[in-house]
N, C-alpha and C. Protein backbone atom coordinates (compact mmCIF):
# COMPACT_ATOMS: atom_id res chain seq x y z
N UNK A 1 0.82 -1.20 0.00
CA UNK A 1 0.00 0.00 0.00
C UNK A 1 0.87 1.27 0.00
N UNK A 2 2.13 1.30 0.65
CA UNK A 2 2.81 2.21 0.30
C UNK A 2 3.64 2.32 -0.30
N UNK A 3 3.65 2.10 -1.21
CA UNK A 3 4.10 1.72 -2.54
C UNK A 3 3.29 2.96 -3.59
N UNK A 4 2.30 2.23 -3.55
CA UNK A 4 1.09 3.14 -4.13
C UNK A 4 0.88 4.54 -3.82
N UNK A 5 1.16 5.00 -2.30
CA UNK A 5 0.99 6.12 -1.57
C UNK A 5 2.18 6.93 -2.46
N UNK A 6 3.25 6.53 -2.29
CA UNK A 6 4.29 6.74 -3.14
C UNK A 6 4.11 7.06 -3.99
N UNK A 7 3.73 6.53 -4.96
CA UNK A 7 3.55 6.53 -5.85
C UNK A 7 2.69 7.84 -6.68
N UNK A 8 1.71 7.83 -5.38
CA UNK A 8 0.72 9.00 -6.10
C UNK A 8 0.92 10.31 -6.03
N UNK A 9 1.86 10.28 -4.78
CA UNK A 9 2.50 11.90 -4.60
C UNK A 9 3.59 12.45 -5.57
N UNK A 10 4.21 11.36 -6.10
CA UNK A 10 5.16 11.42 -7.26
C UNK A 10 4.84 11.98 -8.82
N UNK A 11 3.14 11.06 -8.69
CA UNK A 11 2.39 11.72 -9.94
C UNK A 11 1.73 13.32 -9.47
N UNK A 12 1.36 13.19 -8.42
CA UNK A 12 0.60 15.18 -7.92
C UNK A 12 2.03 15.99 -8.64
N UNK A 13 3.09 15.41 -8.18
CA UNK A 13 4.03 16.56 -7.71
C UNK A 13 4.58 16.93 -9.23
N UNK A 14 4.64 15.77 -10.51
CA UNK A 14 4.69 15.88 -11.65
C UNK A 14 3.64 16.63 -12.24
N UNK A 15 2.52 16.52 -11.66
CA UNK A 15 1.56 17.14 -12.48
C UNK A 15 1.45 19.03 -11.85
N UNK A 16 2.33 18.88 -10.65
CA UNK A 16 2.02 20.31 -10.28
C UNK A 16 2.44 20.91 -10.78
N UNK A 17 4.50 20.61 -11.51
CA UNK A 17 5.26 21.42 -11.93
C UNK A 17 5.78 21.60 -13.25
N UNK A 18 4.43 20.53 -13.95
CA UNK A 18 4.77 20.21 -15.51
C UNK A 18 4.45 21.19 -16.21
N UNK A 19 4.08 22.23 -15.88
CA UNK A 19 3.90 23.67 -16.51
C UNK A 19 4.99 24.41 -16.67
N UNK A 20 6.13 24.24 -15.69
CA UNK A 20 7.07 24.74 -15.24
C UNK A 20 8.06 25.32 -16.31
N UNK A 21 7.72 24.48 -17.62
CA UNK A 21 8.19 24.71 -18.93
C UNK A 21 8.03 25.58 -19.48
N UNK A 22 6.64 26.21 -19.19
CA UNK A 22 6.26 27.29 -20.02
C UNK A 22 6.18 28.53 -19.67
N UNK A 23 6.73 28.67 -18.16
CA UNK A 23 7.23 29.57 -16.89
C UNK A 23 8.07 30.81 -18.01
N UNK A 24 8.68 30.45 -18.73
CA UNK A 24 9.35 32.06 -19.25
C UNK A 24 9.30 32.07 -20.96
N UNK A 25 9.47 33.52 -21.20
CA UNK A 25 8.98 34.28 -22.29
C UNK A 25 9.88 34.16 -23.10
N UNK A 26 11.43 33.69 -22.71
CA UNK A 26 12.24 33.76 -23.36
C UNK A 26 12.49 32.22 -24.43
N UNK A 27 13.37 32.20 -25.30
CA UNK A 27 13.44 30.84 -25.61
C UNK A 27 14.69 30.17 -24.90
N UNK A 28 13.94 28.75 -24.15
CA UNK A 28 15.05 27.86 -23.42
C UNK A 28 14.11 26.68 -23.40
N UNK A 29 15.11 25.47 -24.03
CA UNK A 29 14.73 24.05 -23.73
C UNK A 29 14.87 23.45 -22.49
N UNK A 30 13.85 22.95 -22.22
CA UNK A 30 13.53 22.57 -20.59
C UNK A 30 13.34 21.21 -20.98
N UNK A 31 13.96 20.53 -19.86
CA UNK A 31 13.80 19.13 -19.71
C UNK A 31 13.61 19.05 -18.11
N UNK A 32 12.68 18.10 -17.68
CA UNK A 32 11.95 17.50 -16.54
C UNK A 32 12.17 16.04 -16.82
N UNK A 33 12.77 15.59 -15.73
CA UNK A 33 13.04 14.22 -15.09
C UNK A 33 13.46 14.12 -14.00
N UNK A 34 12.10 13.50 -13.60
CA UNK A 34 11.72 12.77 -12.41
C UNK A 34 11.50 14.35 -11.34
N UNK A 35 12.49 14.34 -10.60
CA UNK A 35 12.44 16.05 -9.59
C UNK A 35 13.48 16.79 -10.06
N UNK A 36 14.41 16.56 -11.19
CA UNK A 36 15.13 17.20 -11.76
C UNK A 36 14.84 18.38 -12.74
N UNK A 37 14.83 19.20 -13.06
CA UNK A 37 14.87 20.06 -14.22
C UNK A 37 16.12 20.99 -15.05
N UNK A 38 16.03 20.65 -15.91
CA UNK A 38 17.04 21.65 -16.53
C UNK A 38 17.42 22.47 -17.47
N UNK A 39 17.75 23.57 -17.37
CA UNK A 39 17.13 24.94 -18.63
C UNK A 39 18.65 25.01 -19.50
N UNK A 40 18.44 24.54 -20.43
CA UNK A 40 19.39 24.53 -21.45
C UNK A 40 19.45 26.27 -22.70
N UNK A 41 20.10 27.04 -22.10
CA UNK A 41 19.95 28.10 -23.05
C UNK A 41 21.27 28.65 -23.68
N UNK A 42 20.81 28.84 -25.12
CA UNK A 42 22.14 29.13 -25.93
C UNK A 42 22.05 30.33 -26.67
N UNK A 43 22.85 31.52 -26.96
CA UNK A 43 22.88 32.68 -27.28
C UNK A 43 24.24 32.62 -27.81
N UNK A 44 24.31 33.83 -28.99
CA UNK A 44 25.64 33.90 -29.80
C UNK A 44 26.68 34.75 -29.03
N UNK A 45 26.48 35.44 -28.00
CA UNK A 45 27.65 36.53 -27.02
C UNK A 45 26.98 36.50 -25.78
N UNK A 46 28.28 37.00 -25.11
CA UNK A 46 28.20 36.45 -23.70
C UNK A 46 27.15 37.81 -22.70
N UNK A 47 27.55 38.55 -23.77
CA UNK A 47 26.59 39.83 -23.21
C UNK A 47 25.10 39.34 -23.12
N UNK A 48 24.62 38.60 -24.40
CA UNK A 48 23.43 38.98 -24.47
C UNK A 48 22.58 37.57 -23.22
N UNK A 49 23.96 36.09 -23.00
CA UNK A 49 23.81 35.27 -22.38
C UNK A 49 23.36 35.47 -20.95
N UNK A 50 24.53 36.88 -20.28
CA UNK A 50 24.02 36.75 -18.87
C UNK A 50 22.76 37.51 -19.00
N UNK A 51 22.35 38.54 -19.55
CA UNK A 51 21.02 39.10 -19.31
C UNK A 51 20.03 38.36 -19.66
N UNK A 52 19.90 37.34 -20.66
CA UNK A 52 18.77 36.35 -20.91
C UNK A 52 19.06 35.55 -19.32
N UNK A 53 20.06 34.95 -18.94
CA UNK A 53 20.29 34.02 -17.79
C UNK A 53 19.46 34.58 -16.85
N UNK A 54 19.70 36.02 -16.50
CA UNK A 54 19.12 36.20 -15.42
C UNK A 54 17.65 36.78 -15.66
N UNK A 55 17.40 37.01 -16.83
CA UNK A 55 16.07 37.15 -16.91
C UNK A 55 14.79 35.96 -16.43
N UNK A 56 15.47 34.71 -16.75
CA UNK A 56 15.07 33.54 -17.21
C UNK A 56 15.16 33.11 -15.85
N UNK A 57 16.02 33.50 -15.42
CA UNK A 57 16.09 33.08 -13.87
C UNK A 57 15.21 33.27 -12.87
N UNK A 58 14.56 34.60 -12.92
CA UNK A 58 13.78 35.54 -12.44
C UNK A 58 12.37 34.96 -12.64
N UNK A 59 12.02 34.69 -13.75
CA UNK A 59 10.95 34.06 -14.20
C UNK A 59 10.47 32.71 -13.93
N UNK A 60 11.40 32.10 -13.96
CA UNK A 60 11.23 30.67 -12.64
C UNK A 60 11.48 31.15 -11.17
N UNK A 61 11.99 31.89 -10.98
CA UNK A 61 11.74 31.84 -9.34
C UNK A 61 10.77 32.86 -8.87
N UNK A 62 9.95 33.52 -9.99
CA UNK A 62 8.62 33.90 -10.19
C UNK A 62 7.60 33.05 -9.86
N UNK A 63 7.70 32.34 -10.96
CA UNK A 63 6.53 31.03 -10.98
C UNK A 63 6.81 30.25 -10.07
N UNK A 64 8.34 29.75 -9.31
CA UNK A 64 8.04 29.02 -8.06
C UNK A 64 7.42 29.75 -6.80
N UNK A 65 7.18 30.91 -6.73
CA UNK A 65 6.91 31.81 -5.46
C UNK A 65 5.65 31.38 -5.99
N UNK A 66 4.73 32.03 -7.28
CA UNK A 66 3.66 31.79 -7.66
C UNK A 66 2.64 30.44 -6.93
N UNK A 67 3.35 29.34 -6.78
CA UNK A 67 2.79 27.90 -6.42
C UNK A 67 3.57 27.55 -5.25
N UNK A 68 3.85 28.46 -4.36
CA UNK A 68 4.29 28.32 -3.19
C UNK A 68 5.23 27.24 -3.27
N UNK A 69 6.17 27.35 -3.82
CA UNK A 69 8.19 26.35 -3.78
C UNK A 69 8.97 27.34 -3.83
N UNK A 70 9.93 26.86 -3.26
CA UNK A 70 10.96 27.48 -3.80
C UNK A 70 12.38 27.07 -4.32
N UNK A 71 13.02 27.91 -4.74
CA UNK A 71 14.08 27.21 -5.11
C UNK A 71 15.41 26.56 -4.23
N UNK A 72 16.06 25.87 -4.74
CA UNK A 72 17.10 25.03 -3.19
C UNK A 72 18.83 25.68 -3.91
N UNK A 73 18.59 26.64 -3.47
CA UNK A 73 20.17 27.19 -3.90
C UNK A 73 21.30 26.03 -3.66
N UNK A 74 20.87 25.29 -3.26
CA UNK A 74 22.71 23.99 -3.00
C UNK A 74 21.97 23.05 -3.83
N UNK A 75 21.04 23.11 -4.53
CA UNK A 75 20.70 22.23 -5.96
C UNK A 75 20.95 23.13 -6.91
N UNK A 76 20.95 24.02 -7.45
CA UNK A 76 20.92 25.18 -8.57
C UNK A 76 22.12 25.53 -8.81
N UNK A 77 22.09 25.30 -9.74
CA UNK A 77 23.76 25.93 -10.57
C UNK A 77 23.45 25.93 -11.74
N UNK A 78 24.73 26.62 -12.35
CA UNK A 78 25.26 27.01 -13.73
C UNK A 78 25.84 26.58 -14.49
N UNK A 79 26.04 25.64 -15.40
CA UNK A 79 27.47 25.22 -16.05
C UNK A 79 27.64 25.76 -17.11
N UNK A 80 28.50 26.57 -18.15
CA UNK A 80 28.50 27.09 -19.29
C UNK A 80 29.23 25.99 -20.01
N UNK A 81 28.55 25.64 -21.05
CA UNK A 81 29.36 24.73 -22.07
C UNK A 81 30.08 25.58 -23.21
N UNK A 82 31.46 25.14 -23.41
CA UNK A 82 32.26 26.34 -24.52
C UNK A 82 33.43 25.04 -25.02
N UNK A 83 33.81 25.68 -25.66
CA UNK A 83 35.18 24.64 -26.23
C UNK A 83 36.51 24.88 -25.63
N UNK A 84 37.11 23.95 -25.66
CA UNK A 84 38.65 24.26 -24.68
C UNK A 84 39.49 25.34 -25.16
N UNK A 85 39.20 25.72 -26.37
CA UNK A 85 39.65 27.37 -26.95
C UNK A 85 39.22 28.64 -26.12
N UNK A 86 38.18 28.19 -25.57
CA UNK A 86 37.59 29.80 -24.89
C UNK A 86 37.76 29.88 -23.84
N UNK A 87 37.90 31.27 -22.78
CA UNK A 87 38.27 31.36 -21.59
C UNK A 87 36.88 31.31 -20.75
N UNK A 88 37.04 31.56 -19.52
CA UNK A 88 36.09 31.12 -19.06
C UNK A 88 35.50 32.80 -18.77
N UNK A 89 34.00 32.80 -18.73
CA UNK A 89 33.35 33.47 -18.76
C UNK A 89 33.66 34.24 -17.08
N UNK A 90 32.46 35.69 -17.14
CA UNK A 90 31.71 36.02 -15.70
C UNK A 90 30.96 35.61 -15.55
N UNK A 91 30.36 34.84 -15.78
CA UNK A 91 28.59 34.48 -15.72
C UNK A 91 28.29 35.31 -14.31
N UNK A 92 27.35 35.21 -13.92
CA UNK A 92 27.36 35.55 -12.32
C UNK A 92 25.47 35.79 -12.59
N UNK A 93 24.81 35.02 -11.56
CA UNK A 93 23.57 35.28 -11.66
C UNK A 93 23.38 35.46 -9.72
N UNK A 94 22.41 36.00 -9.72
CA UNK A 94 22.50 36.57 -7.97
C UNK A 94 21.07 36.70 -7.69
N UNK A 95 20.01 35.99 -6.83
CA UNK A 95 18.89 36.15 -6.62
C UNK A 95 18.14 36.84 -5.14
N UNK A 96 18.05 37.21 -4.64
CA UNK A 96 18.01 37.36 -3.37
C UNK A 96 19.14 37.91 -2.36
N UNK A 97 20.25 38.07 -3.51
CA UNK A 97 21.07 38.12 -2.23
C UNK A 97 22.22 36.60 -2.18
N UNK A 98 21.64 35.22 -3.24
CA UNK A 98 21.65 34.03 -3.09
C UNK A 98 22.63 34.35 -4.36
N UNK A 99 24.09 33.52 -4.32
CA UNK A 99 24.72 33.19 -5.83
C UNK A 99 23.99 31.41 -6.42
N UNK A 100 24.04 31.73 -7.78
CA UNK A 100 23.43 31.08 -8.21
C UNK A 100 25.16 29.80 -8.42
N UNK A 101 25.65 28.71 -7.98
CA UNK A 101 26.72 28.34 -7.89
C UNK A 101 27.46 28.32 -9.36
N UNK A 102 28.25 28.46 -10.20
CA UNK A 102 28.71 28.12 -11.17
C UNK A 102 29.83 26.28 -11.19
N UNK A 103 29.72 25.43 -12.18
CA UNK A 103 30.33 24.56 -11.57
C UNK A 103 30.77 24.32 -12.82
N UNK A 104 31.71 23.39 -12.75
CA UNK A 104 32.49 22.72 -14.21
C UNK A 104 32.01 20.92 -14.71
N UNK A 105 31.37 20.74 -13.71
CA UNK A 105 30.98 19.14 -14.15
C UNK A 105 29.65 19.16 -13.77
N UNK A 106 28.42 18.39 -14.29
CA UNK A 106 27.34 18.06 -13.53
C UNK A 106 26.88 16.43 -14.23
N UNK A 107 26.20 16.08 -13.31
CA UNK A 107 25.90 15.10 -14.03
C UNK A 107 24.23 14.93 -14.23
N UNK A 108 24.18 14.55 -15.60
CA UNK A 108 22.81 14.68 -16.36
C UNK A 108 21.99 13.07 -16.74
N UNK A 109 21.30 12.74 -16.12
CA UNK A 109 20.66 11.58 -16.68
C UNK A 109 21.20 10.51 -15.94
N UNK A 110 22.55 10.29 -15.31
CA UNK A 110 23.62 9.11 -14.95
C UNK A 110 24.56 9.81 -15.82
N UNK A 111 24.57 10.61 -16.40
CA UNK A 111 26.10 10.41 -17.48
C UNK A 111 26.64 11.85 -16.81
N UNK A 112 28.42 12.26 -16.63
CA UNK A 112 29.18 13.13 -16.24
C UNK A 112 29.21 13.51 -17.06
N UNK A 113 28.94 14.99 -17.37
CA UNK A 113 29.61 15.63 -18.37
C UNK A 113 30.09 17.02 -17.87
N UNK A 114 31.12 17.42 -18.66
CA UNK A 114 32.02 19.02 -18.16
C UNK A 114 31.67 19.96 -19.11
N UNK A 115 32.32 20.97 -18.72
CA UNK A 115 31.75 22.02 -19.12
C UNK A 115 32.74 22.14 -21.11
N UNK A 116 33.29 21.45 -21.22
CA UNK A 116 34.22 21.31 -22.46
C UNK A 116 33.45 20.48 -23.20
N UNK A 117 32.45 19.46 -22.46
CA UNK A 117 31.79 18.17 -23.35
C UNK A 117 32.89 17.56 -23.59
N UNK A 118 33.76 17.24 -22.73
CA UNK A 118 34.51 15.91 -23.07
C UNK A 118 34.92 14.97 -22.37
């Protein structure tokens, strides 16, 4: 039976935040798995990257205030993907007062990947 109980809070909690996609105005591919999410966004300069970042940022932690969540700053980070030719960016996104962490590896699905893709 609890199994099932399990089970059903797993489906509420999918169905609460499966909107969560359509949370901003900007264009970014969102992927949801399982309690994971992750906003994949790509822009041609770095200028125009952090101001979409933090726009985009803003806008989900909009819509999580909206449905009473919030976000878990020691889950949330940044990774910029670039080629081993390029230096490393400022990124810097800042919410509250909260840094948004920047990191060089995360792992996606089971699989490690860095910020070089290699």
């Amino acid at each position: 039976m609890e199994y099932y109980r399990d089970r059903f809070w797993v489906l509420l909690f999918l169905l609460y935040i499966n909107d969560l996609r359509n949370c901003t105005a900007l264009p970014a591919n969102t992927v949801l798995f399982a309690d994971d999410t992750s906003f994949i966004i790509s822009r041609p300069n770095l200028d125009l990257l952090q101001n979409d970042l933090v726009k985009i940022f803003q806008q989900i932690a909009h819509w999580f205030q909206q449905i009473s969540l919030f976000l878990n700053f020691e889950k949330t980070h940044l990774i910029q993907f670039s080629n081993k030719t390029h230096n490393d960016s400022t990124l810097n996104i800042i919410h509250y007062g909260k840094h948004v962490s920047k990191i060089n590896e995360v792992k996606f699905l089971g699989l490690s990947i860095n910020k070089t893709l290699s």
